[in-house]
Protein backbone atom coordinates (compact mmCIF):
# COMPACT_ATOMS: atom_id res chain seq x y z
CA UNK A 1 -42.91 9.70 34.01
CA UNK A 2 -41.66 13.24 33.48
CA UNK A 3 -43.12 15.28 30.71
CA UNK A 4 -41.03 15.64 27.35
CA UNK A 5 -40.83 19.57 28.51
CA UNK A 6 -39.36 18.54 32.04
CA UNK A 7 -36.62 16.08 30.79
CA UNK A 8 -35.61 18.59 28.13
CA UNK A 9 -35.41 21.50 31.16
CA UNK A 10 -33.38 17.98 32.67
CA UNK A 11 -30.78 17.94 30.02
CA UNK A 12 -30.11 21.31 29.62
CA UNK A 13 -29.65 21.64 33.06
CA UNK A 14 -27.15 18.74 33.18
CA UNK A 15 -24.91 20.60 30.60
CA UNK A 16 -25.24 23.70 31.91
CA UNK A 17 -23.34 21.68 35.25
CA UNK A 18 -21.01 19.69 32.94
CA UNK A 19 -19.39 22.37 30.65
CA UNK A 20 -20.91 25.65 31.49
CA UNK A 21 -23.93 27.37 30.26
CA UNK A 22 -20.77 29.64 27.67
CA UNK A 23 -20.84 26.23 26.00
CA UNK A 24 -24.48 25.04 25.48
CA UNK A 25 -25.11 28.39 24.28
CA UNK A 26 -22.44 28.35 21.93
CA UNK A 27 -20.54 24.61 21.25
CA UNK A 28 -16.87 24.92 20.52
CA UNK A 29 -15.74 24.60 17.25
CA UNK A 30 -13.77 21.23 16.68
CA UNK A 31 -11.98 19.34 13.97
CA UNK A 32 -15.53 17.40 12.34
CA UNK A 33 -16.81 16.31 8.65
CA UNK A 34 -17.72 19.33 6.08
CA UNK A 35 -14.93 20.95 7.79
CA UNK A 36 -11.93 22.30 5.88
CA UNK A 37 -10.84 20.58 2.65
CA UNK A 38 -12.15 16.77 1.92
CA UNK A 39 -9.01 14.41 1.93
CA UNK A 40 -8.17 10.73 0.98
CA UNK A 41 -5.38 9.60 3.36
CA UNK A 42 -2.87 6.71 2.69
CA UNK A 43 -1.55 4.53 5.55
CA UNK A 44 0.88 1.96 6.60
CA UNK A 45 3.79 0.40 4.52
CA UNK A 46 6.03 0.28 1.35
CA UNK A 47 3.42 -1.09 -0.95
CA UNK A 48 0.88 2.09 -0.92
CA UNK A 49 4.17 4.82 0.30
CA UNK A 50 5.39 4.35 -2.93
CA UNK A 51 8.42 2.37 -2.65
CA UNK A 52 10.27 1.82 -6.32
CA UNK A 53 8.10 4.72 -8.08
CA UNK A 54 11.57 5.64 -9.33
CA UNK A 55 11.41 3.37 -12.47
CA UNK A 56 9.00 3.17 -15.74
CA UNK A 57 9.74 -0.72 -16.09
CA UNK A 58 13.12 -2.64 -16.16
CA UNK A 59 16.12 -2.31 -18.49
CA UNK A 60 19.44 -3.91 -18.96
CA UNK A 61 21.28 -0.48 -19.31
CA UNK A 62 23.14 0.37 -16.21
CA UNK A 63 23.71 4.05 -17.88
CA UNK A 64 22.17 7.59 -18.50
CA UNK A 65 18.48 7.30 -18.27
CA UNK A 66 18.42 3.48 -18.30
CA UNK A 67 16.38 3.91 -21.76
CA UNK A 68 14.23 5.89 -19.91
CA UNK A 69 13.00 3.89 -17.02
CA UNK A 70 14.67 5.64 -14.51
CA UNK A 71 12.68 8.64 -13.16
CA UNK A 72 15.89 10.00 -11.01
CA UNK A 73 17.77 10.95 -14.32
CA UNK A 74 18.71 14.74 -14.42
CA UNK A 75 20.99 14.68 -17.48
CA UNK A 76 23.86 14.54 -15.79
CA UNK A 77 23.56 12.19 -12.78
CA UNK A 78 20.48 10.99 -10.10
CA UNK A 79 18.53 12.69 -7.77
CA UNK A 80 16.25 10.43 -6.27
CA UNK A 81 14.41 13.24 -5.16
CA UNK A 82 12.86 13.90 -8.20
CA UNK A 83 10.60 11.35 -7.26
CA UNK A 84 10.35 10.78 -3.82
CA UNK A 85 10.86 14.36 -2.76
CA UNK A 86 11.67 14.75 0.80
CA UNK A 87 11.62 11.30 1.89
CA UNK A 88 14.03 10.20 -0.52
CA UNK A 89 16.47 7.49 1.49
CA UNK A 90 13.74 7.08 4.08
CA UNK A 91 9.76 6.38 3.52
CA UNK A 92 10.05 6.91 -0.13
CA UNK A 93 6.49 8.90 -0.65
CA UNK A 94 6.97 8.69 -4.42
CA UNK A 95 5.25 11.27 -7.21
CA UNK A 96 3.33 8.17 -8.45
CA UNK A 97 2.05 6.86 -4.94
CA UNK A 98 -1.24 5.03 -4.91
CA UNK A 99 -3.34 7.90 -3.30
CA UNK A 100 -0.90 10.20 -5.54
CA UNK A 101 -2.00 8.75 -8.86
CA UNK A 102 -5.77 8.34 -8.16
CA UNK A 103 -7.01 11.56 -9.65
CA UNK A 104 -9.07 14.12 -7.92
CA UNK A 105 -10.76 12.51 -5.51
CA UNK A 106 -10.34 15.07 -2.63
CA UNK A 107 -8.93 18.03 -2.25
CA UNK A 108 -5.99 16.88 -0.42
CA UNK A 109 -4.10 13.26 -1.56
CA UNK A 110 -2.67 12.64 1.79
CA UNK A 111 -0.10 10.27 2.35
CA UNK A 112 1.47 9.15 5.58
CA UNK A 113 2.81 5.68 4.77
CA UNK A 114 6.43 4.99 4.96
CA UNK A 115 8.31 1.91 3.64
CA UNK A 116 9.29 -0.90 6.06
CA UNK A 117 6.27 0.13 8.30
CA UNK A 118 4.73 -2.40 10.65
CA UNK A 119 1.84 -2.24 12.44
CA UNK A 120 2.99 -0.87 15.60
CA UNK A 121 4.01 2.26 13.20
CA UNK A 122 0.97 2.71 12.68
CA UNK A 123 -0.50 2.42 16.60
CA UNK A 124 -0.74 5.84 18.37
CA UNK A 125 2.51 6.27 20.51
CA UNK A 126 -0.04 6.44 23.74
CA UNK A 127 -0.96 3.17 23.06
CA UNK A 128 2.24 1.71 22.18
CA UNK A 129 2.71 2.72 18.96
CA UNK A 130 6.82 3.67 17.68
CA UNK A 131 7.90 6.37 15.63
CA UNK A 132 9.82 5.27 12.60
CA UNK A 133 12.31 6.79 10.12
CA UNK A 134 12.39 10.08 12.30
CA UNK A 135 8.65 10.42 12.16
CA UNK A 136 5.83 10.20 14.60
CA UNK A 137 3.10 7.08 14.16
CA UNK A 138 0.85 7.03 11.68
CA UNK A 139 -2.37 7.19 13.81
CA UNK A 140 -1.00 10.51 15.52
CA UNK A 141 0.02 11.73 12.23
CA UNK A 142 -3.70 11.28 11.32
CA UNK A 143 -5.10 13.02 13.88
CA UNK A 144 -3.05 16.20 12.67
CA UNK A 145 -4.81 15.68 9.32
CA UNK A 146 -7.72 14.82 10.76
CA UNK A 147 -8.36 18.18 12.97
CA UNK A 148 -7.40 20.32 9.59
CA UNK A 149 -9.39 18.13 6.92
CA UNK A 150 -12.74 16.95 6.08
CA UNK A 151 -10.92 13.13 5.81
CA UNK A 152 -13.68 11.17 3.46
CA UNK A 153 -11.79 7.93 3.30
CA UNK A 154 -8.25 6.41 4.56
CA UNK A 155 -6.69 3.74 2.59
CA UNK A 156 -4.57 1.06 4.80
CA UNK A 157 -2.35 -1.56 3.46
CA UNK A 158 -0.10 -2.82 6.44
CA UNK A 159 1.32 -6.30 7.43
CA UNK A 160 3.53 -7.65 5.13
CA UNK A 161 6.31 -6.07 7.41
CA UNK A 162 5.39 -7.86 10.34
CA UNK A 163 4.99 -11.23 8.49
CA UNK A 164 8.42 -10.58 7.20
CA UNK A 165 7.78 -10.46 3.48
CA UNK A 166 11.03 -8.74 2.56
CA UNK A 167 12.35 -11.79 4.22
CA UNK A 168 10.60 -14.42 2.13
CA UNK A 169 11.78 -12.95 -0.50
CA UNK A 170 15.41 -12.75 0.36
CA UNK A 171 15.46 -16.24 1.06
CA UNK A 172 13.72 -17.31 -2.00
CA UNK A 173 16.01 -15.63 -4.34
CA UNK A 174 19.55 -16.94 -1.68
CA UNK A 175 17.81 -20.27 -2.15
CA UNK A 176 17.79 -20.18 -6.28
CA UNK A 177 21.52 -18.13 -6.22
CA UNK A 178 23.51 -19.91 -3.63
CA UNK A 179 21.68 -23.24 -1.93
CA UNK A 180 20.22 -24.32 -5.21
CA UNK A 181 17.35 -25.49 -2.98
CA UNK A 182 13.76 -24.33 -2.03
CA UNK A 183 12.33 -22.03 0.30
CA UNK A 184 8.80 -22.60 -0.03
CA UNK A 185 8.18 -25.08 2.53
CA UNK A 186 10.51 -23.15 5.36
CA UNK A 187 8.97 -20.14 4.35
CA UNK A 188 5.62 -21.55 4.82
CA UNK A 189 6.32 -22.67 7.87
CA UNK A 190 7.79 -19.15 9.33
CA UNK A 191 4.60 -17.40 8.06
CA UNK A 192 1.91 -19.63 9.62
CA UNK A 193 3.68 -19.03 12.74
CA UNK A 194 3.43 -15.26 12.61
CA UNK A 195 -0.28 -14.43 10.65
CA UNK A 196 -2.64 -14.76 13.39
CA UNK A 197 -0.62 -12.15 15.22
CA UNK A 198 -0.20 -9.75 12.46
CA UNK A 199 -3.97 -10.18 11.21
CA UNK A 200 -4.41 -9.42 14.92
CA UNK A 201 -2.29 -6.12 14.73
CA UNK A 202 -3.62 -5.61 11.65
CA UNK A 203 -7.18 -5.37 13.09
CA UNK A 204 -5.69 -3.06 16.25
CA UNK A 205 -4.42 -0.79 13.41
CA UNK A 206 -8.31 -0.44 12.17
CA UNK A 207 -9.02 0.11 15.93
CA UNK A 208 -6.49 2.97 16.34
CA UNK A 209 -7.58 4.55 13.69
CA UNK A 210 -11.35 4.60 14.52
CA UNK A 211 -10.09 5.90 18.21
CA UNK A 212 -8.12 8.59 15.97
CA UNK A 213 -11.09 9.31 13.96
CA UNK A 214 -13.54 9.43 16.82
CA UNK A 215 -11.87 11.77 18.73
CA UNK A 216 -11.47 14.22 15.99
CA UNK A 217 -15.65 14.29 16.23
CA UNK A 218 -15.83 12.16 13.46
CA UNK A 219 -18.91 9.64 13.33
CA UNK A 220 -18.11 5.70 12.08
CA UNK A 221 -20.60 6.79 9.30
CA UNK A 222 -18.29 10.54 8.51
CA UNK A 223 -15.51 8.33 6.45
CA UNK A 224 -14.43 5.05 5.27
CA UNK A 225 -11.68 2.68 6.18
CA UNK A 226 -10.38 0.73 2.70
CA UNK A 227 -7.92 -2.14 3.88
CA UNK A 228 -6.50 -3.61 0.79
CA UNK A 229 -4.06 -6.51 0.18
CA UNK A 230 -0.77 -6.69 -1.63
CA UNK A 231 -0.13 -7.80 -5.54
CA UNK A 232 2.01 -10.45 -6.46
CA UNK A 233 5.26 -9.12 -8.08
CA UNK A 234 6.21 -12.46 -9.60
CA UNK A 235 4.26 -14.65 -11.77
CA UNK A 236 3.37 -18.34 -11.60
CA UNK A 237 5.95 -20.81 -13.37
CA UNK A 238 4.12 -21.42 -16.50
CA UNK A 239 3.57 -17.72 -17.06
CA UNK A 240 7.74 -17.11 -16.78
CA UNK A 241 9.61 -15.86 -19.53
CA UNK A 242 12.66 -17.50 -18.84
CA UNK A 243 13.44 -21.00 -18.42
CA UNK A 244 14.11 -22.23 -14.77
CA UNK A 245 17.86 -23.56 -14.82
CA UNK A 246 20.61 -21.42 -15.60
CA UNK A 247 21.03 -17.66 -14.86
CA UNK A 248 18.66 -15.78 -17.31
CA UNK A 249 16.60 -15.09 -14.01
CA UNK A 250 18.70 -13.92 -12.19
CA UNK A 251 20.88 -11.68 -14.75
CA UNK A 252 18.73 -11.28 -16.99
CA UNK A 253 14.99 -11.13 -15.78
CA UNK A 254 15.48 -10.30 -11.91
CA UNK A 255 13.43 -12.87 -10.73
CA UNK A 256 15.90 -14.86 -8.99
CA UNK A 257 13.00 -17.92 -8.44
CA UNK A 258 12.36 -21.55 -8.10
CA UNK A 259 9.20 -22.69 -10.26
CA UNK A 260 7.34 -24.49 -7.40
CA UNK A 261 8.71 -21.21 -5.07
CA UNK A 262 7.23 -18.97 -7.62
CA UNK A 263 4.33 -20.64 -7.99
CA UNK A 264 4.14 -20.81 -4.21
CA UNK A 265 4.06 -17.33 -4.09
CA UNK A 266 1.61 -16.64 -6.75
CA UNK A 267 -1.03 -18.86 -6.24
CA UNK A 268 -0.69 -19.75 -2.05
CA UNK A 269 1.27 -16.90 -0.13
CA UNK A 270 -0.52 -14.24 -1.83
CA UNK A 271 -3.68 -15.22 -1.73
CA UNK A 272 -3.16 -16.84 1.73
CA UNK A 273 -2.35 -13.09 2.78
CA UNK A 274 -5.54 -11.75 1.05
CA UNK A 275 -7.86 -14.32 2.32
CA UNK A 276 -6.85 -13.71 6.15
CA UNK A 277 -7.16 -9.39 5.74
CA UNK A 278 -10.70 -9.84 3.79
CA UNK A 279 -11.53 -11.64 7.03
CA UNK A 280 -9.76 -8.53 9.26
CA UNK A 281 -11.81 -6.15 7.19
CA UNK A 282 -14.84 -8.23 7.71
CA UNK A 283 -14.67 -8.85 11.28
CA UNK A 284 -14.19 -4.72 11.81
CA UNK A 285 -16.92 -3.88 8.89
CA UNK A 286 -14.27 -1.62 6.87
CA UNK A 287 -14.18 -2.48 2.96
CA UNK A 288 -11.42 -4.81 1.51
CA UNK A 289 -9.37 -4.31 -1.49
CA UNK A 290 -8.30 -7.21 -3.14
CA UNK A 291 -5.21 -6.92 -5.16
CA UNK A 292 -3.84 -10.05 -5.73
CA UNK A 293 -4.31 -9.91 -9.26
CA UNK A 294 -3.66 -6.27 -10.02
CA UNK A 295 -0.28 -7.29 -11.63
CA UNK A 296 -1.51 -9.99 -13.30
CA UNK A 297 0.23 -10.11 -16.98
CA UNK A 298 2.67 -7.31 -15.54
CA UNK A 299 4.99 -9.11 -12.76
CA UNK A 300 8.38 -8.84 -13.55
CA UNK A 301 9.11 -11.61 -15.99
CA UNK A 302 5.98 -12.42 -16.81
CA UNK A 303 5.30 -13.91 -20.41
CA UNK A 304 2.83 -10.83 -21.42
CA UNK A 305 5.23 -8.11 -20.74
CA UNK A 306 8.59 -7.03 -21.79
CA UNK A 307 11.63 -5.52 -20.77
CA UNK A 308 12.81 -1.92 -21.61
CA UNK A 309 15.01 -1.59 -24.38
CA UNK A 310 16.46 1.04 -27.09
CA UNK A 311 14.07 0.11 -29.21
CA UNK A 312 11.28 -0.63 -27.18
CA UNK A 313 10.93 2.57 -24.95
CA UNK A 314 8.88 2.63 -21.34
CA UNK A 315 4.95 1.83 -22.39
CA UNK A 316 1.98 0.97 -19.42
CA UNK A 317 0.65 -1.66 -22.07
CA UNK A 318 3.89 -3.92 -22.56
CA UNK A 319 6.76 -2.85 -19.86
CA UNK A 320 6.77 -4.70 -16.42
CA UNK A 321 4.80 -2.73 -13.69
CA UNK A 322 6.83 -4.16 -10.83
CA UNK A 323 10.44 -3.61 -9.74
CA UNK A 324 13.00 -6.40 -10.42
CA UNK A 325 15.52 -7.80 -8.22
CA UNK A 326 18.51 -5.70 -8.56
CA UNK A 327 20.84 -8.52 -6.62
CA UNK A 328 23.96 -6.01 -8.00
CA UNK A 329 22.74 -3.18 -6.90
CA UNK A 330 23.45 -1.48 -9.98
CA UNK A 331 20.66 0.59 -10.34
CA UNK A 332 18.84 2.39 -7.14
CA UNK A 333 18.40 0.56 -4.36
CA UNK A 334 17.51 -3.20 -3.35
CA UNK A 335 14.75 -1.96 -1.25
CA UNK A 336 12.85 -0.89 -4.32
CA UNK A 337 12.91 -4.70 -5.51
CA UNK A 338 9.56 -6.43 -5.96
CA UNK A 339 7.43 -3.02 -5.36
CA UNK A 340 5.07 -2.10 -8.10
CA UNK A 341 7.01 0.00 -9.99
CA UNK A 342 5.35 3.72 -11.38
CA UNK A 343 3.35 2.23 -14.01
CA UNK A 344 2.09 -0.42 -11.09
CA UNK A 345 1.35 2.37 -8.71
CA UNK A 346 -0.62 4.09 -11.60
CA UNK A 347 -2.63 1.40 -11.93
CA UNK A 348 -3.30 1.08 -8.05
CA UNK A 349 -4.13 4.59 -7.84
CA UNK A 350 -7.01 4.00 -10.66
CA UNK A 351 -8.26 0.94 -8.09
CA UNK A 352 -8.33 3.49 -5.53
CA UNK A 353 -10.46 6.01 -7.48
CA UNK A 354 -12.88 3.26 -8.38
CA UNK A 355 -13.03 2.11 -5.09
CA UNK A 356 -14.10 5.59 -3.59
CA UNK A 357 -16.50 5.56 -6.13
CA UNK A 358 -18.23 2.63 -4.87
CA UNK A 359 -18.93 3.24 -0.86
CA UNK A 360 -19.92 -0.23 -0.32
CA UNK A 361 -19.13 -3.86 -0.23
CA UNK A 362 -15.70 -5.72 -0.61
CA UNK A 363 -14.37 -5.11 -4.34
CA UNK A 364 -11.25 -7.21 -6.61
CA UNK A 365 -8.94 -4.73 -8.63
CA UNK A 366 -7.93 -6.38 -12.05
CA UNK A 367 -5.66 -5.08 -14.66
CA UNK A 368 -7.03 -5.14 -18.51
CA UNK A 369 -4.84 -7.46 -20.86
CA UNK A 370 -2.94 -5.23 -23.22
CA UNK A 371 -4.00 -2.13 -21.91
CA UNK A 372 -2.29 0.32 -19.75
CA UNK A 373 -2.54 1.86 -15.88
CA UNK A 374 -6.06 3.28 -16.96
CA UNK A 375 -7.62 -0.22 -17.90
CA UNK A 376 -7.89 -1.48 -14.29
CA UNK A 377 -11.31 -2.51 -13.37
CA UNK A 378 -12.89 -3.83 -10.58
CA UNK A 379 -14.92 -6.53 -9.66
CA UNK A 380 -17.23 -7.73 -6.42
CA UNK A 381 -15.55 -10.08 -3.70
């Protein structure tokens, strides 16, 4: 057996062939931890991009300010990109974006997500990945960040796209406005047949982003991976403002819903979705968010909040913290419906921040009853 002395003489020698004896004597620099300003990064889809940071809670006014909900106001008319700058019309990075409203937790609040992603967004274009709204994937996009940042921990909330959640919800609210039938057994049907492939993409995206992360000279123990799950917008049926028949949910609240679909939703599709990325993020050993219960209180119609009115201005303790169903399009843009509105993303954000602040184990975001954005708290699981 060769001496310790030999095999070190062994191993230099080796690099010496390999990269030249320039570069044993003096390594390259490359992107790596402790390197250039710490960063939180934000990944993947309309639910963490900020989509419907526009509005402070829901109001009947279709004028001026809107009683002060609306964000885009400039006096005299709307300019979206008040709020979500640059990608106003596209990925809608709002002002109050999760990873935006989280405090300082870095140096740089990164945030690459873009509304309507799917996973394959997010997949580096060498490995299949697709550029979306005029913008490269997310994973290459990361790698950018990643050579110029010391990137401490990247929050990922992807999926819902490619089970087609925007489309559950469209036929939910066509099935309680036109068919006067429900959509929770159809729906059901269409999602069981598409989650083992997402949770499957959903894992590749956690895999792309390691490969990202590695090759940037980053070690698996250098940063975290946080995949979190989404929050229901709607509440059950016995926590609903408005009775079910007539048309106080649609014109009125913007929750254009069945009772057993909205209880569907609440209490089986949601958590249903959470259950099966807790078991992604456990299978790759990254940490799992839970927000199914973030909104909790705050959905739009929900009993324990309140629409904005004259008299009752925009408050993070009693106004609705997710956008309504605007099926008139009368204020901003449909796309915004059932997002967490600013007041919701404020209250993300403070999950986020807690969750940095606790480097291990799977954690449960909940809101505090009557108390605003700043109340949320979190809990093992």
């Amino acid at each position: 057996m060769p001496s310790i002395p030999h095999r070190a003489l062994r191993t230099l020698l080796a690099l010496c062939t390999a990269t030249g004896l320039a570069a044993v004597a003096a390594p390259p620099a490359h992107a790596s931890p402790d390197n250039g300003p710490t960063a939180v990064v934000a990944m993947g889809d309309s639910y963490i991009s900020g989509e419907a940071g526009r509005w402070l809670g829901n109001s009947l006014t279709n004028s001026g300010s809107r009683n002060g909900t609306d964000r885009a106001w400039t006096g005299s008319g709307y300019a979206p990109s008040r709020v979500y700058g640059t990608t106003a019309g596209g990925c809608h990075r709002s002002d109050t974006a999760e990873v935006k409203s989280a405090g300082p937790i870095a140096d740089s609040l990164i945030n690459l997500a873009c509304s309507g992603a799917t996973t394959k967004n997010v997949f580096r274009a060498s490995q299949g990945g697709v550029a979306f709204k005029g913008e490269a994937p997310q994973a290459d996009q990361l790698a950018a960040v990643a050579a110029s940042h010391d990137v401490e921990l990247i929050a990922l909330s992807i999926g819902g796209n490619d089970l087609g959640f925007a489309d559950v919800i469209t036929t939910c609210a066509t099935d309680y406005i036109i068919w006067y039938s429900y959509c929770h057994d159809d729906q059901q049907v269409a999602v069981d047949a598409k989650i083992d492939r997402a949770m499957s993409d959903v894992g590749r995206s956690v895999d792309e982003i390691r490969a990202v992360m590695a090759g940037a000279g980053y070690a698996a123990s250098d940063y975290r991976i946080v995949l979190q799950s989404y929050p229901s917008p709607i509440p059950r049926a016995s926590e609903n403002r408005y009775v079910e028949s007539g048309w106080s949910r649609t014109s009125t609240g913007g929750c254009p819903f069945w009772n057993a679909d909205s209880t569907w939703a609440r209490d089986s599709l949601v958590p249903q979705i959470a259950n099966r990325l807790k078991g992604v993020a456990t299978a790759k050993g990254v940490q799992f968010l839970d927000l199914r219960d973030a909104l909790q209180g705050r959905e739009v119609c929900a009993k324990a909040s309140r629409q904005v009115t004259a008299a009752a201005p925009p408050s993070g303790t009693t106004s609705e913290w997710a956008r309504w169903i605007d099926s008139q399009s009368t204020q901003g843009l449909v796309q915004e419906s059932m997002h967490p509105n600013a007041y919701g993303q404020q209250a993300l954000g403070r999950c986020l921040a807690l969750v940095q602040a606790r480097p291990t184990g799977h954690q449960s975001c909940r809101n505090t009853a009557g108390a605003g954005p700043s109340g949320m708290y979190l809990t093992a699981g």
